[in-house]
Protein backbone atom coordinates (compact mmCIF):
# COMPACT_ATOMS: atom_id res chain seq x y z
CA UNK A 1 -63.29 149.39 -12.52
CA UNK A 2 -66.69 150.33 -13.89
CA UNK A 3 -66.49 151.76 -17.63
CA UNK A 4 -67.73 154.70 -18.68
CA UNK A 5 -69.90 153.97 -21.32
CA UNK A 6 -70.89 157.81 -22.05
CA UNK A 7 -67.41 158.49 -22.92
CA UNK A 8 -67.41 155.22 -25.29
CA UNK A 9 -70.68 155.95 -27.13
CA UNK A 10 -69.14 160.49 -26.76
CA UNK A 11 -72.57 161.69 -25.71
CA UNK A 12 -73.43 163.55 -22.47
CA UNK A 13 -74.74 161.26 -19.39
CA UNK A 14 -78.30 163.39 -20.21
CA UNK A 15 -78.35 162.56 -23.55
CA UNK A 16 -81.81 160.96 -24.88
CA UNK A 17 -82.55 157.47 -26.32
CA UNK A 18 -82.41 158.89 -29.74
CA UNK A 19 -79.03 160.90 -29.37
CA UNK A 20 -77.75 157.77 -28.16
CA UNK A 21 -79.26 155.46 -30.87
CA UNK A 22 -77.46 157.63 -33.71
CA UNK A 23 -74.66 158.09 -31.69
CA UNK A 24 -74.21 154.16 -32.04
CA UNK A 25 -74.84 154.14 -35.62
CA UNK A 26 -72.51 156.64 -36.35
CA UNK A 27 -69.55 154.91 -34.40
CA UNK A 28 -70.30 151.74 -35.82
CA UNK A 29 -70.28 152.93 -39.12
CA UNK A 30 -66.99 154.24 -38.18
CA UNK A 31 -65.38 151.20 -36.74
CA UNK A 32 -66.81 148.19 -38.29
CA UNK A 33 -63.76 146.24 -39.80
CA UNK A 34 -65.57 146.29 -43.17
CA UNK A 35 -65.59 149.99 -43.20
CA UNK A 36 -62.69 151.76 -41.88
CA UNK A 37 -58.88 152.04 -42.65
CA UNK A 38 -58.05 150.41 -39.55
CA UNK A 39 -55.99 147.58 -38.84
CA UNK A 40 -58.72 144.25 -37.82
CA UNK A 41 -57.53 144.04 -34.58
CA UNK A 42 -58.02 147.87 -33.60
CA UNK A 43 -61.43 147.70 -35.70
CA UNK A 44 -62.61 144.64 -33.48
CA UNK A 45 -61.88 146.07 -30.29
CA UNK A 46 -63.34 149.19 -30.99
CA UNK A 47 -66.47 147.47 -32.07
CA UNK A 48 -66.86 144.92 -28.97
CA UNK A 49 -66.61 148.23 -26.77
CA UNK A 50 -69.25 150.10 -28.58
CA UNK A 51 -72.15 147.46 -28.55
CA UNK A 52 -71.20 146.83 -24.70
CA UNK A 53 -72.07 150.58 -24.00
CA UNK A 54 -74.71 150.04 -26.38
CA UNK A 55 -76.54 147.09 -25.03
CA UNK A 56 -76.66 148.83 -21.80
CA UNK A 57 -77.45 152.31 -22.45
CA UNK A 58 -80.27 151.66 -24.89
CA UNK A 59 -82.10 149.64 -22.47
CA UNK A 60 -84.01 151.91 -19.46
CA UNK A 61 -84.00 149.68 -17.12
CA UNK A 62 -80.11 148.56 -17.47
CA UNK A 63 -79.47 152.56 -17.82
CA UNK A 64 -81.10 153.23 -14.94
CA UNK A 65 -79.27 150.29 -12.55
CA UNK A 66 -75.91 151.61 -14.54
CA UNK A 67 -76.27 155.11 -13.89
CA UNK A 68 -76.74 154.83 -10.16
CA UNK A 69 -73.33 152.43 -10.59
CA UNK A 70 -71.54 154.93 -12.07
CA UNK A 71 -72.44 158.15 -9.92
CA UNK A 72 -71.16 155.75 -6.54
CA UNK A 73 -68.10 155.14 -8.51
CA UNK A 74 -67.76 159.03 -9.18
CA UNK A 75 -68.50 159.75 -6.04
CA UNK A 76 -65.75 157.62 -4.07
CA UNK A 77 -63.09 159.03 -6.71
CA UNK A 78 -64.40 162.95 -6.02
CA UNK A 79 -66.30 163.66 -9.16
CA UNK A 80 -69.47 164.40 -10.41
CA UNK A 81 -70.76 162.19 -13.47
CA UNK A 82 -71.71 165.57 -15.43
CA UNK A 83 -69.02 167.58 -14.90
CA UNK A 84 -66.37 164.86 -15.43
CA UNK A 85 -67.99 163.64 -19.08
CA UNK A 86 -67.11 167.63 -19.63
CA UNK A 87 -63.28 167.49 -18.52
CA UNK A 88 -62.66 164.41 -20.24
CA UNK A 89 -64.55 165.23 -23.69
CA UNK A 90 -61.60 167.11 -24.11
CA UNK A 91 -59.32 164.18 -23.93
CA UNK A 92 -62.05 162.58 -26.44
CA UNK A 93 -62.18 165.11 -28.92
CA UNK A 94 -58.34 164.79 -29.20
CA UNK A 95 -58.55 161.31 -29.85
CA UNK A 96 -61.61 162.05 -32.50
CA UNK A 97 -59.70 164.59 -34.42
CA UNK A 98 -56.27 162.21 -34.60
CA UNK A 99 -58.33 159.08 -35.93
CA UNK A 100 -59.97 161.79 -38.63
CA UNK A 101 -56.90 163.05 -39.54
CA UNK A 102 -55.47 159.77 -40.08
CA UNK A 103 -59.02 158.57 -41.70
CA UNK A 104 -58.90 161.48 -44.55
CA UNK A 105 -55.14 161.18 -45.00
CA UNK A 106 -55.05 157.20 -46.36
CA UNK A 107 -58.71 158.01 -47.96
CA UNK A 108 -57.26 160.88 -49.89
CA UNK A 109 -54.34 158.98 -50.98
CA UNK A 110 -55.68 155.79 -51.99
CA UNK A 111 -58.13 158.17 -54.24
CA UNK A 112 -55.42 160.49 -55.65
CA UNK A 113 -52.32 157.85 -56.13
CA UNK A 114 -52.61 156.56 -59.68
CA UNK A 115 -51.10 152.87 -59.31
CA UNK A 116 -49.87 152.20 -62.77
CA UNK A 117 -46.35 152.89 -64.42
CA UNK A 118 -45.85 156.17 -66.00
CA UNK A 119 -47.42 158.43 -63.33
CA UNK A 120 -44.25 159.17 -61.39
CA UNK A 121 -44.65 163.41 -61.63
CA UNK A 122 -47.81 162.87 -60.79
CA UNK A 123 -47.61 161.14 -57.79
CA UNK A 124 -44.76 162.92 -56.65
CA UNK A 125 -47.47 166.08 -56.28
CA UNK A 126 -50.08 164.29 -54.71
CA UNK A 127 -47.43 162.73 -52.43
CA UNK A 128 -45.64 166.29 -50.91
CA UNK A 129 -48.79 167.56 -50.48
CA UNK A 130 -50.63 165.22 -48.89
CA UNK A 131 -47.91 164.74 -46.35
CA UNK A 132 -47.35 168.42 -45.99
CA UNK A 133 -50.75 168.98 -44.40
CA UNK A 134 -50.93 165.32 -42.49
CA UNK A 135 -47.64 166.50 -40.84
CA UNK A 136 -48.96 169.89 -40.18
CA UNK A 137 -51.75 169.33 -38.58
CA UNK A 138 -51.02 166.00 -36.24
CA UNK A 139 -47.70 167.89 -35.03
CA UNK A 140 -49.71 169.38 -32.32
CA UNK A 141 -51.41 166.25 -31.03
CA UNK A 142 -48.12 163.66 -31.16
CA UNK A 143 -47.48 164.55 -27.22
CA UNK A 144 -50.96 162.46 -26.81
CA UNK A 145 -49.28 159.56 -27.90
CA UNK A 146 -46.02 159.24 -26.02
CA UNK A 147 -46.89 156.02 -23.92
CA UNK A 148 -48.30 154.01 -26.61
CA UNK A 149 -50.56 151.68 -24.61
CA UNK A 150 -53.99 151.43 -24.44
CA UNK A 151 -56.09 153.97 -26.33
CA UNK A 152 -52.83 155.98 -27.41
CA UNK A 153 -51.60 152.61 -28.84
CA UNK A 154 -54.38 152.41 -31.26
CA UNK A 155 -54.07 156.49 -31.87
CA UNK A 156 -50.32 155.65 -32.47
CA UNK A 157 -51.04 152.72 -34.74
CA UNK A 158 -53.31 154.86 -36.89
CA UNK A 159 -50.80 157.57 -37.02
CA UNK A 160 -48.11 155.11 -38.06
CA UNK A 161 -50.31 153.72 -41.04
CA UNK A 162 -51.28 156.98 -42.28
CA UNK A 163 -47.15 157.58 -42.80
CA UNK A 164 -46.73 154.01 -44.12
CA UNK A 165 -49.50 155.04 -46.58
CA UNK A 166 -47.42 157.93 -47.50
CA UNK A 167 -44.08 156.26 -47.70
CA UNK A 168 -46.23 153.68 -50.45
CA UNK A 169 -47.52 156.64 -52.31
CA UNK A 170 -43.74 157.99 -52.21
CA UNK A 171 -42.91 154.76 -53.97
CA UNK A 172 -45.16 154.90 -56.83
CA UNK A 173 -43.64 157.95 -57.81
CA UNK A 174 -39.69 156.29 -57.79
CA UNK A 175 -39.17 158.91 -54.96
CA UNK A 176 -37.21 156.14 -52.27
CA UNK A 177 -35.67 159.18 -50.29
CA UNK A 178 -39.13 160.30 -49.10
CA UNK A 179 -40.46 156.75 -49.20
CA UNK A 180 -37.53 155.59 -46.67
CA UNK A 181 -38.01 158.55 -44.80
CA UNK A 182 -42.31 158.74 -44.20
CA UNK A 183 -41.41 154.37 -43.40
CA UNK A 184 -38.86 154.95 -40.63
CA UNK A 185 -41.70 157.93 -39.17
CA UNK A 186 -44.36 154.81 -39.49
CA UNK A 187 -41.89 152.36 -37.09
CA UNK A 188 -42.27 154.47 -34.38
CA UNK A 189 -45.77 154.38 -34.21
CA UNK A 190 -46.42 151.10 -35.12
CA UNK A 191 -46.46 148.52 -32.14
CA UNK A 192 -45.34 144.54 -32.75
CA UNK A 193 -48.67 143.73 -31.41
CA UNK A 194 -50.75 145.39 -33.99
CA UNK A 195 -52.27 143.22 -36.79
CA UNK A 196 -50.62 144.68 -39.58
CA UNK A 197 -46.69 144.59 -38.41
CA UNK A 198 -46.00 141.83 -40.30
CA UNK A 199 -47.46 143.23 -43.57
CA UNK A 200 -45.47 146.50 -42.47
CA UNK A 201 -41.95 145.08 -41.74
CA UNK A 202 -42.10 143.45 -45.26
CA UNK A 203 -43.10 146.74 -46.97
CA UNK A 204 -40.57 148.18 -44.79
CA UNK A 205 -37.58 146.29 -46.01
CA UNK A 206 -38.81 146.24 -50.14
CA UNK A 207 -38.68 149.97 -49.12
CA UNK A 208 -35.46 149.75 -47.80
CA UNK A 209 -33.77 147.57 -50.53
CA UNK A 210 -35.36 149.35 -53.20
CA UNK A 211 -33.57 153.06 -52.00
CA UNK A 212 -30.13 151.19 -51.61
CA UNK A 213 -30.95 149.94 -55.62
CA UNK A 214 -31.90 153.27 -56.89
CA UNK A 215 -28.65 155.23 -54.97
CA UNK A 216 -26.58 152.59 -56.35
CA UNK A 217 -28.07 153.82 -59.72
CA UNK A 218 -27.46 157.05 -59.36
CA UNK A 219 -23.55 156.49 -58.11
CA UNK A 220 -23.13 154.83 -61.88
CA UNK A 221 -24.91 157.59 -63.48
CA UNK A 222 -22.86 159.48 -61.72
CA UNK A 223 -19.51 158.71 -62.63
CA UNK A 224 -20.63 157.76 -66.37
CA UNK A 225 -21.77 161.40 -66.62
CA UNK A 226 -18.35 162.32 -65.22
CA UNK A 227 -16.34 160.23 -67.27
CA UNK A 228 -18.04 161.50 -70.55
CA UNK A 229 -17.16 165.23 -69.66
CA UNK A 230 -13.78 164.03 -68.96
CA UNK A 231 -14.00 162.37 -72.26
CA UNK A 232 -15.27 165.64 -74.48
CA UNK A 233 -12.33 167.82 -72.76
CA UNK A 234 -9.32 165.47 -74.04
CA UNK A 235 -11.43 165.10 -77.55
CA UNK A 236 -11.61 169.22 -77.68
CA UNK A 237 -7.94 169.19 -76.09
CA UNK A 238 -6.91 166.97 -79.43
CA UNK A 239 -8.83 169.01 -81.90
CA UNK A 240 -7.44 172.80 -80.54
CA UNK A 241 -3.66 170.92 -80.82
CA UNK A 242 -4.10 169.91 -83.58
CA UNK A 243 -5.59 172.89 -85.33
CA UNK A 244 -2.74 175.29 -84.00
CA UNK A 245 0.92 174.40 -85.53
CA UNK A 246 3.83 175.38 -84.46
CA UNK A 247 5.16 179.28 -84.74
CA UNK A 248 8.44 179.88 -86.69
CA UNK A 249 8.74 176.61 -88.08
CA UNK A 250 12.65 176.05 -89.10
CA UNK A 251 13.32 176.57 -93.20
CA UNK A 252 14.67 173.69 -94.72
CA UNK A 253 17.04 173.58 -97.47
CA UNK A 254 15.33 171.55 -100.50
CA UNK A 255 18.40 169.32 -102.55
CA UNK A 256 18.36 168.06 -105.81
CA UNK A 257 18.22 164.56 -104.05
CA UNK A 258 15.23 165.69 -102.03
CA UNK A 259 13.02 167.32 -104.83
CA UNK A 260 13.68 163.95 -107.04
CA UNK A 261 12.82 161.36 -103.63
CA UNK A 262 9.67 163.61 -103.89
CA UNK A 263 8.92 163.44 -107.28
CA UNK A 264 8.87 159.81 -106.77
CA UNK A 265 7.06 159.46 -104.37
CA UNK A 266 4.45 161.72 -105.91
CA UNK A 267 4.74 159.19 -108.52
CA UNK A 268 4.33 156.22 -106.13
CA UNK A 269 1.50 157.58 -104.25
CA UNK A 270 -1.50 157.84 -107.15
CA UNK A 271 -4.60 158.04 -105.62
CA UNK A 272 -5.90 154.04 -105.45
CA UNK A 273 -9.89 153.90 -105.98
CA UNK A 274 -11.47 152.13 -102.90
CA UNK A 275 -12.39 148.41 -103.02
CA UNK A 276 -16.52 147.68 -103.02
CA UNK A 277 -17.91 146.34 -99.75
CA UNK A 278 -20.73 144.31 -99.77
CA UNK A 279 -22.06 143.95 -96.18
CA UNK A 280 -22.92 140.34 -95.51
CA UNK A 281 -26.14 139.76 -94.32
CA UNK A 282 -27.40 138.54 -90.55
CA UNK A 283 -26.95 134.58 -90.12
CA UNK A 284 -29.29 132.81 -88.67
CA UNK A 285 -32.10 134.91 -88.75
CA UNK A 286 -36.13 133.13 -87.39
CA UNK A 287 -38.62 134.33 -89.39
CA UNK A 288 -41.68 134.95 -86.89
CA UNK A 289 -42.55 137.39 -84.16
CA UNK A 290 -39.64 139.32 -81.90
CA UNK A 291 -40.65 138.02 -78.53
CA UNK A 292 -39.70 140.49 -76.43
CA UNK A 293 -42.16 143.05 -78.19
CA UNK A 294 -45.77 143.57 -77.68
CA UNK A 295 -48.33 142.14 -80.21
CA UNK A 296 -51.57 143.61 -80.30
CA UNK A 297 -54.64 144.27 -82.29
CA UNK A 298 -55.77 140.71 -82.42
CA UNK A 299 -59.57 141.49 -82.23
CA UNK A 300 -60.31 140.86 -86.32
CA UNK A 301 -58.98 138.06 -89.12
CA UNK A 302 -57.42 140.36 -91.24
CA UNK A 303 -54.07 139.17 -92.71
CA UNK A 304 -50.82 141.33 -94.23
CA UNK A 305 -48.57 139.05 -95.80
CA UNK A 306 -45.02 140.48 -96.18
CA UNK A 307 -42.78 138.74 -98.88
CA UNK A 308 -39.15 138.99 -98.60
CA UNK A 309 -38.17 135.69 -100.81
CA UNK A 310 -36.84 137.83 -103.48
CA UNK A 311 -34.84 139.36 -101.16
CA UNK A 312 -30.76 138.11 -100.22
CA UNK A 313 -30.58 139.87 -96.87
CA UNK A 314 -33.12 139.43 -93.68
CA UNK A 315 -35.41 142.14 -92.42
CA UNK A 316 -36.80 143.48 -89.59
CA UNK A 317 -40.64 144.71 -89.83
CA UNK A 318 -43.19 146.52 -87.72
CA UNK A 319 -46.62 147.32 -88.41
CA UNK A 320 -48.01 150.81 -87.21
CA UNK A 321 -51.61 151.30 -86.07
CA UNK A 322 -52.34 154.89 -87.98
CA UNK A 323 -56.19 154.63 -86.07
CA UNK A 324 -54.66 156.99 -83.40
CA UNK A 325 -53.48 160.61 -82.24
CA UNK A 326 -50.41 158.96 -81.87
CA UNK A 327 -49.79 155.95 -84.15
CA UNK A 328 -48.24 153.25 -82.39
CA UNK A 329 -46.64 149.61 -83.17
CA UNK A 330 -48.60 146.90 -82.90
CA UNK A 331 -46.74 143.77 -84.59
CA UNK A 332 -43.38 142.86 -84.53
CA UNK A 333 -41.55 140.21 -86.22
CA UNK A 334 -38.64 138.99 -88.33
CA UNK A 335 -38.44 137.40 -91.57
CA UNK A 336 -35.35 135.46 -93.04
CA UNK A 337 -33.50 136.10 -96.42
CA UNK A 338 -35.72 134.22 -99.40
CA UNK A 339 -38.56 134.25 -96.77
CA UNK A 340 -42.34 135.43 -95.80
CA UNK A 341 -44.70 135.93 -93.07
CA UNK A 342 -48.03 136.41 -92.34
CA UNK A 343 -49.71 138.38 -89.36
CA UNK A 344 -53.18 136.94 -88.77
CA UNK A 345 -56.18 138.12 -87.05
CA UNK A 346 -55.63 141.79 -87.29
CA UNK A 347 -57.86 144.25 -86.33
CA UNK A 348 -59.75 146.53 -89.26
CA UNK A 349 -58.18 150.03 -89.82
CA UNK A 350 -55.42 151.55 -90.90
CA UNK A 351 -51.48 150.66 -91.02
CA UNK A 352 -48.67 150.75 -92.39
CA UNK A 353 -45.58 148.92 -92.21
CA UNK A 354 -41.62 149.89 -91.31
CA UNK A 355 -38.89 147.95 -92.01
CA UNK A 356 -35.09 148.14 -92.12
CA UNK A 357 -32.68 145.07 -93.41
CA UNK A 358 -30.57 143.05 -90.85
CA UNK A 359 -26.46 143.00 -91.42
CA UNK A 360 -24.22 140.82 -89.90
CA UNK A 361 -21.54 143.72 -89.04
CA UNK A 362 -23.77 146.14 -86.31
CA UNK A 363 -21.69 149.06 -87.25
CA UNK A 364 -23.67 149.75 -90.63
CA UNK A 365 -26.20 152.46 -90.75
CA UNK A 366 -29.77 151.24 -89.73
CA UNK A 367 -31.51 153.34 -92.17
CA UNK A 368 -35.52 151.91 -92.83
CA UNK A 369 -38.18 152.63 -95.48
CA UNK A 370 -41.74 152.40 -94.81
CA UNK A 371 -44.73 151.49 -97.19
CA UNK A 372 -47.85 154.08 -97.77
CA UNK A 373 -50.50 153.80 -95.70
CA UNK A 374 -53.49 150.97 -96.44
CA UNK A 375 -56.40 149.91 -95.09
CA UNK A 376 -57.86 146.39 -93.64
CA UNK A 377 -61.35 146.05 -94.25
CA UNK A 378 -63.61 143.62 -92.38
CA UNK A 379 -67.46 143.47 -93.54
CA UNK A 380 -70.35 141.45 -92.06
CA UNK A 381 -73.00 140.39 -94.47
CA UNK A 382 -75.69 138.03 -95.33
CA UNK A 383 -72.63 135.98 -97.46
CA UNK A 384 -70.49 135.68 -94.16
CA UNK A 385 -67.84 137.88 -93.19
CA UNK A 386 -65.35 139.40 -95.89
CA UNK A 387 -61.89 140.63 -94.97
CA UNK A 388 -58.61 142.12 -96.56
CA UNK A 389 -56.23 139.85 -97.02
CA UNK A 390 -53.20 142.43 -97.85
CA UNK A 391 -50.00 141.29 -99.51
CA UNK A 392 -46.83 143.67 -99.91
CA UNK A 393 -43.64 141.93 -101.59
CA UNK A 394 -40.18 143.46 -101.42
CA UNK A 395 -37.92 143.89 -104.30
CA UNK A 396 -34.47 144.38 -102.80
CA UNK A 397 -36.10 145.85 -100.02
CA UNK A 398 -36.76 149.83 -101.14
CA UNK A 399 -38.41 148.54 -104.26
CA UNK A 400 -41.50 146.45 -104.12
CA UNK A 401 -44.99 146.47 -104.85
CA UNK A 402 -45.52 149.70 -103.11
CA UNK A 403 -44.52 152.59 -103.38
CA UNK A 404 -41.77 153.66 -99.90
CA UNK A 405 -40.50 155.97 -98.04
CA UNK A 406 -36.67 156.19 -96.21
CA UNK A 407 -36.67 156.83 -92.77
CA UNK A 408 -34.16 156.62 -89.85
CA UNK A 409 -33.37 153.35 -88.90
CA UNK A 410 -34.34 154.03 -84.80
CA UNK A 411 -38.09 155.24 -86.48
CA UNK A 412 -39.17 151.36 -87.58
């Protein structure tokens, strides 16, 4: 059967060279499998179809020969070349306005999802309402797509990547309900012979796995906020029994015998001062950095030294970046009893430095100090470069060489 490459190219069978040369241009733009959202094999077919109308409809000659083809085709089957490009540019336009809406949805959300931790609210806003108005406006044109062969297999694989698109901009906002939900939309639509199935089953099932995970959170949560109510009503239950004794207690009759057993007991029971506890300090304890903690700030060759070898117990220090809105930590490391350490190649500025002391026994308030702020200086001159090279020494660990402040334990 003889293709209609009018339809292919959507211009009218009396359109000129030059509606039909930009006509081309525009498609291919469109199509071209370095350009559009569409899977490779889609993008390729499209493409192979579009420079076959092409190649014939630009030339006069070919055009000619093909048009006179066509009309004897349209003829046998009862139509009329003009009038049926205008009952079937409806079926076009259809097709058109699903592949746009599809386009613009994965466009708009691979512009508005931000792909980095810490964005969750965020995304969760861009998500609902970019789905809102993709399921809004395609309702109307999903009875297109029933069959899902031929062209309404590639309108049904677009509209099943646009909701896979969704479902992954669900995800990066720890929402696996909706993620789950837009995913199992996107299997519908997406055929086993399209190019990306593979890539989509495996999304598909980290989906999948990840919402079973993040229920299974929320059951524990669950019950661990239930059992701590249950917890605070038998705590308040002890406290109100307690506080309320007993009405009309029974008089008892005080002896002779019983006011001298009390006397002695009196006697017995002087008030004993309590014995001094030293709390024994944290064994084995590395001196060097905490690896489970950022370091940063390593663009300069400053150096803080922190002495601790006039110290019995271990400590735990952190050095604050004060350079900021928001000062934040940038080394972290521990240094033994009768020991020191020295953080290298820090960047100029401004810092100071936290600390608490390490105990063996965990139960013993964590309460920290933390030095005055200082400055490390880094100067390029003629000479070479000079730097600070910053030493702070602790003297039973709230009194050193500077002067320090107490703070909660949790603030170091």
């Amino acid at each position: 059967m003889i293709k209609d490459y009018y339809e292919i190219l959507e211009v009218h069978p009396k359109a000129s060279q030059e509606v039909i040369k930009r006509a081309y241009q525009t498609l291919a733009k469109k199509y071209h499998p370095d350009t559009t959202v569409l899977d490779y094999h889609t993008a390729n077919a499209k493409m192979q179809e579009l420079n076959e109308a092409y190649q014939v409809l630009s030339n006069v000659d070919k055009r000619k020969k093909y048009d006179v083809e066509l009309e004897v085709v349209r003829r046998q089957n009862g139509k009329d070349s003009v009038k049926s490009y205008e009952q079937d540019s409806g079926k076009e336009n259809i097709k058109q306005t699903v592949y746009e809406i599809c386009t613009n949805t994965i466009e708009r959300i691979e512009k508005s999802i931000n792909y980095l931790d810490g964005y969750g609210k965020t995304n969760k806003a861009v998500s609902d309402g970019i789905a809102r108005q993709f399921e809004s406006t395609i309702a109307k044109y999903l009875t297109h797509i029933k069959d899902n062969k031929g062209d309404t297999q590639i309108l049904a694989t677009n509209v099943g990547i646009a909701y896979w698109k969704i479902a992954i901009a669900y995800s990066w906002s720890d929402d696996w309900e909706n993620a789950y939900n837009y995913v199992c939309k996107a299997a519908k639509y997406i055929p086993e012979s399209a190019a990306v199935y593979i890539d989509f089953v495996k999304s598909f099932e980290r989906i999948k796995e990840s919402r079973r995970k993040a229920q299974k959170r929320e059951f524990f949560s669950f019950i661990k906020r239930g059992l701590a109510v249950l917890g605070c009503i038998f705590i308040l239950f002890y406290i109100f029994r307690d506080s309320n004794p007993p009405t009309n207690p029974q008089p008892v009759a005080e002896t002779e015998k019983t006011k001298e057993t009390t006397s002695e007991e009196k006697a017995k029971k002087k008030p004993v001062p309590p014995p001094s506890y030293t709390p024994k300090p944290k064994q084995n304890v590395i001196t060097g950095y905490v690896q489970e903690e950022k370091q940063l700030n390593y663009d300069g060759i400053c150096r803080l030294t922190i002495d601790n070898t006039r110290n019995d117990y271990p400590v735990y220090v952190r050095v604050w970046y004060l350079d900021v809105k928001e000062p934040y930590p940038v080394r972290a490391f521990n240094i033994g009893k009768g020991s020191k350490f020295t953080a290298e190649e820090l960047t100029p500025g401004n810092y100071e430095v936290r600390y608490r002391t390490l105990y063996e026994d965990d139960s013993i308030p964590k309460d920290g100090s933390k030095s005055q702020p200082f400055e490390l200086v880094q100067i390029e001159d003629d000479d070479g470069i000079r730097y600070s090279d910053v030493k702070l020494t602790l003297y039973k660990v709230s009194n050193g060489n500077t002067k320090t402040t107490p703070i909660p334990g949790d603030e170091v």
